[in-house]
Each structure stands twice: as structure tokens, then as C-alpha cells.
Protein backbone atom coordinates (compact mmCIF):
# COMPACT_ATOMS: atom_id res chain seq x y z
CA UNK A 1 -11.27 -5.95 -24.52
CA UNK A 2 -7.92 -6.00 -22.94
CA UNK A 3 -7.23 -6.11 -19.43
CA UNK A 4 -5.97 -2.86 -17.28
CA UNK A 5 -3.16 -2.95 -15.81
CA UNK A 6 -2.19 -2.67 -12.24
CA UNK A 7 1.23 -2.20 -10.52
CA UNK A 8 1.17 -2.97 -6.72
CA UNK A 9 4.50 -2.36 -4.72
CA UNK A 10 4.84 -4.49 -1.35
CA UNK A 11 2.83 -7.45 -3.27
CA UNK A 12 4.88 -10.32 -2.00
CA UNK A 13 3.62 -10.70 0.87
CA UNK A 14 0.73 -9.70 3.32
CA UNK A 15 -1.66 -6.88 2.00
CA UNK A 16 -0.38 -6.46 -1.06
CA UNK A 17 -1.03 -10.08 -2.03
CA UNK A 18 -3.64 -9.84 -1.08
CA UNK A 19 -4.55 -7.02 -3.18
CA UNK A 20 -2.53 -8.49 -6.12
CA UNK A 21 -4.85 -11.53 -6.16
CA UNK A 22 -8.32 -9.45 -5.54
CA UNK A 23 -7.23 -7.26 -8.75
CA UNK A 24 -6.59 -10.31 -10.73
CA UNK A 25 -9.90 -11.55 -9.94
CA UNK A 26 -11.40 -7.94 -10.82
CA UNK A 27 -9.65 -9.39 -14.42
CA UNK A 28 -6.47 -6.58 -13.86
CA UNK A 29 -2.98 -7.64 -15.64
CA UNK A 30 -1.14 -7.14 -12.58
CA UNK A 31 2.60 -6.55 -11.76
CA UNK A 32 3.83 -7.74 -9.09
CA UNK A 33 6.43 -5.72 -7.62
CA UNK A 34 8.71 -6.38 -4.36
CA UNK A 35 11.61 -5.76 -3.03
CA UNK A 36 11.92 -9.54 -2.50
CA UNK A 37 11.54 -11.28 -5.84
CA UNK A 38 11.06 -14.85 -5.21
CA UNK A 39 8.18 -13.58 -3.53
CA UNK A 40 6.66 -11.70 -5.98
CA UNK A 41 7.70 -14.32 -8.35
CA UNK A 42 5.40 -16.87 -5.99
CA UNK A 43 2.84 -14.59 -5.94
CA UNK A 44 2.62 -13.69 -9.89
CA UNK A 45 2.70 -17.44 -10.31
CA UNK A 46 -0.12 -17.89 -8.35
CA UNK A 47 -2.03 -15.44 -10.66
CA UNK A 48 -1.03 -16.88 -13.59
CA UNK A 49 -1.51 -20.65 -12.47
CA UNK A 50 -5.45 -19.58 -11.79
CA UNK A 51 -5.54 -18.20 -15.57
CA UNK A 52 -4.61 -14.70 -15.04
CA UNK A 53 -1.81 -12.40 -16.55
CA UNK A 54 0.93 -11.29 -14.43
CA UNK A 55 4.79 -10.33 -14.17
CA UNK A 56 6.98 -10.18 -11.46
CA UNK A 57 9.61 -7.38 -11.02
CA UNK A 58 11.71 -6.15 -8.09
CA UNK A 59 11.80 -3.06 -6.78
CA UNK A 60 13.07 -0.64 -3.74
CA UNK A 61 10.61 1.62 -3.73
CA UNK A 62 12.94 3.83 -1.88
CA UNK A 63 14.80 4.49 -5.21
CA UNK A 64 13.19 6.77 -7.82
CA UNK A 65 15.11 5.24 -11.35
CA UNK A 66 14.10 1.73 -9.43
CA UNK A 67 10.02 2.53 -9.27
CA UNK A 68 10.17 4.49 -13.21
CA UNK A 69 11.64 1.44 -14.24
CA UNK A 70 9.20 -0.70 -12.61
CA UNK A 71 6.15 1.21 -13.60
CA UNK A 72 7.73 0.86 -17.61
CA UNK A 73 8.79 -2.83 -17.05
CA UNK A 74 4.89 -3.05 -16.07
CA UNK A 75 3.61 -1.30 -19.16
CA UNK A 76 5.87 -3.10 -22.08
CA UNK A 77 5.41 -6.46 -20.28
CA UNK A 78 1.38 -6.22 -19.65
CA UNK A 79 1.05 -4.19 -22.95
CA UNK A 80 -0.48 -0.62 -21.00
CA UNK A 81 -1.17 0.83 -17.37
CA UNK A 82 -4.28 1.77 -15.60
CA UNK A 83 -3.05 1.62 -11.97
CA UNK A 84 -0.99 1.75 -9.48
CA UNK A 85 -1.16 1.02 -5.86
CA UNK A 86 1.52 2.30 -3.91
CA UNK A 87 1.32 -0.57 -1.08
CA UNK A 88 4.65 -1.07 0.24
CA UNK A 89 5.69 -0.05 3.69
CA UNK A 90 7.91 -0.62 6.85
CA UNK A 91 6.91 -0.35 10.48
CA UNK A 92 9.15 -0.65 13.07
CA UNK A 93 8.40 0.43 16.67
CA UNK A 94 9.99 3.94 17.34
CA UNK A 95 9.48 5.16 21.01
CA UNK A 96 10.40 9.14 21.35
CA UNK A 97 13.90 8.91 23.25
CA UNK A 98 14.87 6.21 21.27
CA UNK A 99 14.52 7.37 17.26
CA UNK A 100 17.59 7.32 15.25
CA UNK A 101 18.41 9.52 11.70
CA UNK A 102 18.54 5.78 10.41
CA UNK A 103 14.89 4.34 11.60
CA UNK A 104 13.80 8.40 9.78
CA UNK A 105 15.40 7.53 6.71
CA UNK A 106 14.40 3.96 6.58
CA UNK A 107 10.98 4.73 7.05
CA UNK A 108 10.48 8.16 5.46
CA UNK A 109 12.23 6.61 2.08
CA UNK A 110 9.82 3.65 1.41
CA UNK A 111 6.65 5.32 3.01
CA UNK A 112 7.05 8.74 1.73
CA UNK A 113 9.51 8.81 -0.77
CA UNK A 114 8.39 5.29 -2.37
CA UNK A 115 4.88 7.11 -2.72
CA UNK A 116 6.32 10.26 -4.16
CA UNK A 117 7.84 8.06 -6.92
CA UNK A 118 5.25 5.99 -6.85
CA UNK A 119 2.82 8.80 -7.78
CA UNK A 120 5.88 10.54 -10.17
CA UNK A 121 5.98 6.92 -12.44
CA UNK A 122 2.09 6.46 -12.87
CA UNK A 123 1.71 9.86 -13.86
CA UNK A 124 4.34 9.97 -16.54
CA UNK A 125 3.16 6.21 -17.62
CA UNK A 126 -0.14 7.37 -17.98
CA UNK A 127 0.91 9.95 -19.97
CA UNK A 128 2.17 7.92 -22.81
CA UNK A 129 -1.20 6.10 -22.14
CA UNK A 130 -2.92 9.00 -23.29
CA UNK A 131 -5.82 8.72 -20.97
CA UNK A 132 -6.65 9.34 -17.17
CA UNK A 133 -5.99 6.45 -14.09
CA UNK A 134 -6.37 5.91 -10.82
CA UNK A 135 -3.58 5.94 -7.99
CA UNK A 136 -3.98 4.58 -4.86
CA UNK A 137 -2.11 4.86 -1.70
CA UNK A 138 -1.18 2.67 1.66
CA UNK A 139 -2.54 4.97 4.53
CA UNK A 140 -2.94 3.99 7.92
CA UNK A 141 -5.69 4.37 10.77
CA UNK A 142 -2.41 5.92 12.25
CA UNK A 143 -2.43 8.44 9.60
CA UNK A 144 -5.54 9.53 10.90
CA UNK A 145 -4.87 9.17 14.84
CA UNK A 146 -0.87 9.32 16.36
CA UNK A 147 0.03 5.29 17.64
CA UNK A 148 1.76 5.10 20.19
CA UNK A 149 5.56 3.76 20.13
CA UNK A 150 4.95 3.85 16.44
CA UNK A 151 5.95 7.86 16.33
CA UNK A 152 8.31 7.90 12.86
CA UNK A 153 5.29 5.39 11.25
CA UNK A 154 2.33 7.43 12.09
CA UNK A 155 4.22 10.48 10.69
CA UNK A 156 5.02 8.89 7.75
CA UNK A 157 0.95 7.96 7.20
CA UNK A 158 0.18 11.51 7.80
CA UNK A 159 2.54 12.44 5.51
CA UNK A 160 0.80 9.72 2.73
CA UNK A 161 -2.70 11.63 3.19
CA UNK A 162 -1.24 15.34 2.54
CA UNK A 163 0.38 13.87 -0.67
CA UNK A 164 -2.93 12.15 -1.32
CA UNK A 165 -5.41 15.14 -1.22
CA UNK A 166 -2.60 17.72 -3.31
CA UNK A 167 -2.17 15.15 -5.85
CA UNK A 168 -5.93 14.30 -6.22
CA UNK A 169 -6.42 18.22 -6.51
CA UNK A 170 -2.88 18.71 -9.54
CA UNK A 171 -3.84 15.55 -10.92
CA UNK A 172 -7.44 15.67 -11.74
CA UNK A 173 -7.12 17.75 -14.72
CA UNK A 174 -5.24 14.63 -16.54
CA UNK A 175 -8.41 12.41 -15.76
CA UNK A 176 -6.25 11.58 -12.64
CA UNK A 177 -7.90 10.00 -9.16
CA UNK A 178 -5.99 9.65 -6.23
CA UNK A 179 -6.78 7.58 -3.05
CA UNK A 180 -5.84 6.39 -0.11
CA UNK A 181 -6.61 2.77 2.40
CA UNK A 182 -5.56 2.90 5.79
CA UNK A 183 -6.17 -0.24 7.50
CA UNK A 184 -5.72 -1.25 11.05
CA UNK A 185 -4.27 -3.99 12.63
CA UNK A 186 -3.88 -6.47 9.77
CA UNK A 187 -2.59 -10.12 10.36
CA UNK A 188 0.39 -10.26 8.42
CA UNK A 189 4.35 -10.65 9.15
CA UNK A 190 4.66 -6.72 9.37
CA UNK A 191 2.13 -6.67 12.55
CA UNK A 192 3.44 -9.69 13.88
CA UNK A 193 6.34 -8.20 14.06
CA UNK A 194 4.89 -4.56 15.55
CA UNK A 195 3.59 -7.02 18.21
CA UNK A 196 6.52 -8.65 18.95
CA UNK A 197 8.98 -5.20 19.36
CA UNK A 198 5.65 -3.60 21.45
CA UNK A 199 5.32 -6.65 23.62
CA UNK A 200 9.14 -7.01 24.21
CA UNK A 201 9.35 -3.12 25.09
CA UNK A 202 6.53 -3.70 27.17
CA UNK A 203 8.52 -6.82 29.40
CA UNK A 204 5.12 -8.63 28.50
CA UNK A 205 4.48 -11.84 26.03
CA UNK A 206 4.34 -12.24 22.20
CA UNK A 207 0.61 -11.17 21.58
CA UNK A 208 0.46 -8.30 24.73
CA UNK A 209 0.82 -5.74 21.81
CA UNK A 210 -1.80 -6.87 19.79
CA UNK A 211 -4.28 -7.68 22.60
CA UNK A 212 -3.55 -4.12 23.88
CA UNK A 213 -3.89 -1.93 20.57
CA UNK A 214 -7.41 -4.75 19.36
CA UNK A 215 -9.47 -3.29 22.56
CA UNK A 216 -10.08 -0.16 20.40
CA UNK A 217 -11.31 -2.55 17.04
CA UNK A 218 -15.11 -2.06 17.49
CA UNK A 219 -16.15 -5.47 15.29
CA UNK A 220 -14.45 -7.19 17.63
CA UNK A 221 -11.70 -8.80 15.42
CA UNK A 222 -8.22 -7.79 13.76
CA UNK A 223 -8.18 -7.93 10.09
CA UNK A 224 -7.64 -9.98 6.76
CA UNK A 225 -5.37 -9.02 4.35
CA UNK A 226 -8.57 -9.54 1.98
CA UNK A 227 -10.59 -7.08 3.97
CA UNK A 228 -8.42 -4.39 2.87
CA UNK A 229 -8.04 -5.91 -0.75
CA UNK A 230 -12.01 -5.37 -1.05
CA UNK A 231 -11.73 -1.83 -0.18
CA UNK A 232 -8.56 -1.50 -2.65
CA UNK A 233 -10.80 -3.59 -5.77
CA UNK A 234 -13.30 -0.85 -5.34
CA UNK A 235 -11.05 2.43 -5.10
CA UNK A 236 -9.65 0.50 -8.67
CA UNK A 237 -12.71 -0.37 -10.03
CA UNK A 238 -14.97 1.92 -11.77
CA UNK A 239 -17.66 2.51 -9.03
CA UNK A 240 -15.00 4.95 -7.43
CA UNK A 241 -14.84 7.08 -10.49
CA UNK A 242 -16.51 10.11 -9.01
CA UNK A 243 -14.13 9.71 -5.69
CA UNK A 244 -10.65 11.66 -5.05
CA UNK A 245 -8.67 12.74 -2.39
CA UNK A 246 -9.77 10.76 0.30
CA UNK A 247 -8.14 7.94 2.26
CA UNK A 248 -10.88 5.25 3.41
CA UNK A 249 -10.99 3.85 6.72
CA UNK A 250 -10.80 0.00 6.45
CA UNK A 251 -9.76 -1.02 10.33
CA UNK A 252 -12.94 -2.04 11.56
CA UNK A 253 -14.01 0.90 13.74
CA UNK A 254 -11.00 2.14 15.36
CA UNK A 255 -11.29 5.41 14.19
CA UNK A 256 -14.28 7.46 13.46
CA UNK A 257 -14.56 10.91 11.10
């Protein structure tokens, strides 16, 4: 049998390596796509140097031609698509008096927009597929409860779990699942560098930020990078098959439903 195919944006580094290497473990083809390419070359190599298939390509997921592209570089290289995990983001610290139209833009076109396209590509590619998929999107605990200083970012995860649910509902009648993850404070270079802007805005030390916005992480620790893979291997996998619409909680009790 062959392999399915996965596309994961933001797979260079952080989560979305993460996720990239859980997939290829799950025995997923998987392209991975950054707007950084030596990264995602790194990280496809690292695939591919364990005995699994995988491409790099680069993409701003900002740009709508960039992610159809993508999605069909994906499909002709890996021979088909399955999935696609709209992972890439951008967090900067926005407090209220201080937001620009710039920091919107910014983070509106990669967390909104890149999903929009992101969402746009798989369903055309699966199309041509002929069958159903899944697509998966980065959501946030602060999609589900407003941060604070993080104003333009929670927004913008808010936004990801409206698109989620009315996709999941036009989508389903193409054999079409759509999800959402929203972890919580992650260690990777994007929260190090939340921490950093929090603690400087804050007068306080690198790590204030982090120590202040952990008290609320009932298990007691921040996260892996592979906790959240997990949860992304099984909204891919085939156990989540009777599951759309909804965007899983994967921050280690910081916010309950």
C-alpha cells in the first residue's frame, strides 16, 4: 500500500517538527513546508535519513498562489495527498495601546489567511484525489480563553476555531474532516520568544513570562513539541474518523470545557 500524504506548514522548526517526524513514524509521506527552507530541508532530511519519504518546499503561508503551489508540489512529488496540517503561526506580544495595522496584518495573514489557503489548497487537491481527507488546524488554548498582552494572537486563534467548525460543517459532504490543536505553552523558539517580549514589558527577567502564564498548567509542567505531535498523529490517523469540528485541548489543563 502506498503511503498518505501529509503537508505540514511551520515544519522547520518547533511543533511542526515535531509533528512532521510523529507523521513519518505513523508511515505518512510528508512535505515539509516552511517559510525557511534550509530548515525544512534539515528537517525532511531527517525523515528521510531514518527511512522515510519526504520533500522539502518553501512557503509563505501568507500568500494564496504560494500555499496552492505547495499543496501541488506536495502531491506530484509524494505521488497523492491525504492531509494537511495547517501549523504555521506568529506570536508576537501585542498590548492594547500599543497594536499597529502592521503587527494586524502580520499576524492575521499567516494565522488566518495562511489557514484560509491552507484549507482552499487541500480541498481542491483532494479533489483531483477523488476521495475525502482530513485537515487539521493550529489553535491555541488562547483561542479558547483571551491571553493577556497577546490581544492580535488570541484573536487570530479564535478566528482559526470559527473557520474550523464552518468548514467541518461545508466540507463533510466531500468525505472532508476538519480539526483543530490548541496547545499551551510549548517549549520552542516562538515561546521563548513570547517570554522574552512579556518579561521585558514586564521590567522583570528572561523566564518571568513563562513562570507567570505556567501557574495556570495544572500537570505541573510546560510542554513538548511531541506532546502536541501525539494529539496531531491521532486527529490524522484513522481513529479520528468519526470526529469534526472540534479543536482539542492539548495544554495540560489550562483550560477546561
Amino acid at each position: 500500500m502506498k503511503s498518505k500524504v501529509a503537508v505540514v506548514t511551520g515544519s522547520g522548526q518547533g511543533i511542526g517538527r515535531a509533528i512532521a517526524l510523529r507523521l513519518a513514524k505513523d508511515g505518512f509521506a510528508v512535505a515539509v513546508a516552511d517559510f525557511n527552507l534550509d530548515t525544512a530541508r534539515s528537517v525532511a532530511d531527517e525523515i528521510t535519513q531514518t527511512g522515510g519519504k519526504a520533500v522539502a518546499i518553501a512557503v509563505d503561508v501568507s500568500d494564496r498562489e504560494q500555499v496552492f503551489s505547495a499543496v501541488e508540489q506536495a502531491r506530484k512529488a509524494l505521488g497523492g495527498f491525504d492531509v494537511i496540517i495547517n501549523n504555521a503561526g506568529v506570536a508576537p506580544t501585542t498590548l492594547i495601546e500599543e497594536i499597529t495595522p502592521e503587527v494586524v496584518d502580520k499576524v492575521y495573514g499567516v494565522n488566518v489567511k495562511g489557514v484560509i489557503w491552507g484549507i482552499q489548497a487541500a480541498v481542491k487537491a483532494l479533489k483531483a484525489e477523488g476521495h475525502g481527507g482530513k485537515i487539521i488546524n493550529a489553535c491555541s488554548q488562547a483561542g479558547h480563553v483571551g491571553n493577556p498582552e497577546l490581544a492580535i494572537y488570541s484573536s487570530s486563534k479564535f478566528a482559526v476555531r470559527g473557520l474550523t467548525q464552518t468548514a467541518a460543517r461545508d466540507l463533510a459532504p466531500l468525505g472532508i474532516t476538519v480539526n483543530g490543536y490548541c496547545p499551551g505553552i510549548v517549549k520552542t523558539p516562538m515561546w521563548e520568544e513570547i517570554d522574552r517580549q512579556v518579561s521585558a514589558a514586564a521590567g522583570k527577567p528572561v523566564g518571568y513570562g513563562t513562570a507567570e502564564f505556567a501557574k495556570n498548567i495544572t500537570l505541573g509542567r510546560l510542554s513538548e513539541p511531541e506532546d502536541v505531535a501525539a494529539c496531531v498523529s491521532f486527529l490524522a490517523g484513522p481513529d479520528s474518523d468519526y470526529m469534526t469540528g472540534q479543536s482539542l485541548l492539548i495544554d495540560g489543563g489550562m483550560v477546561f470545557n
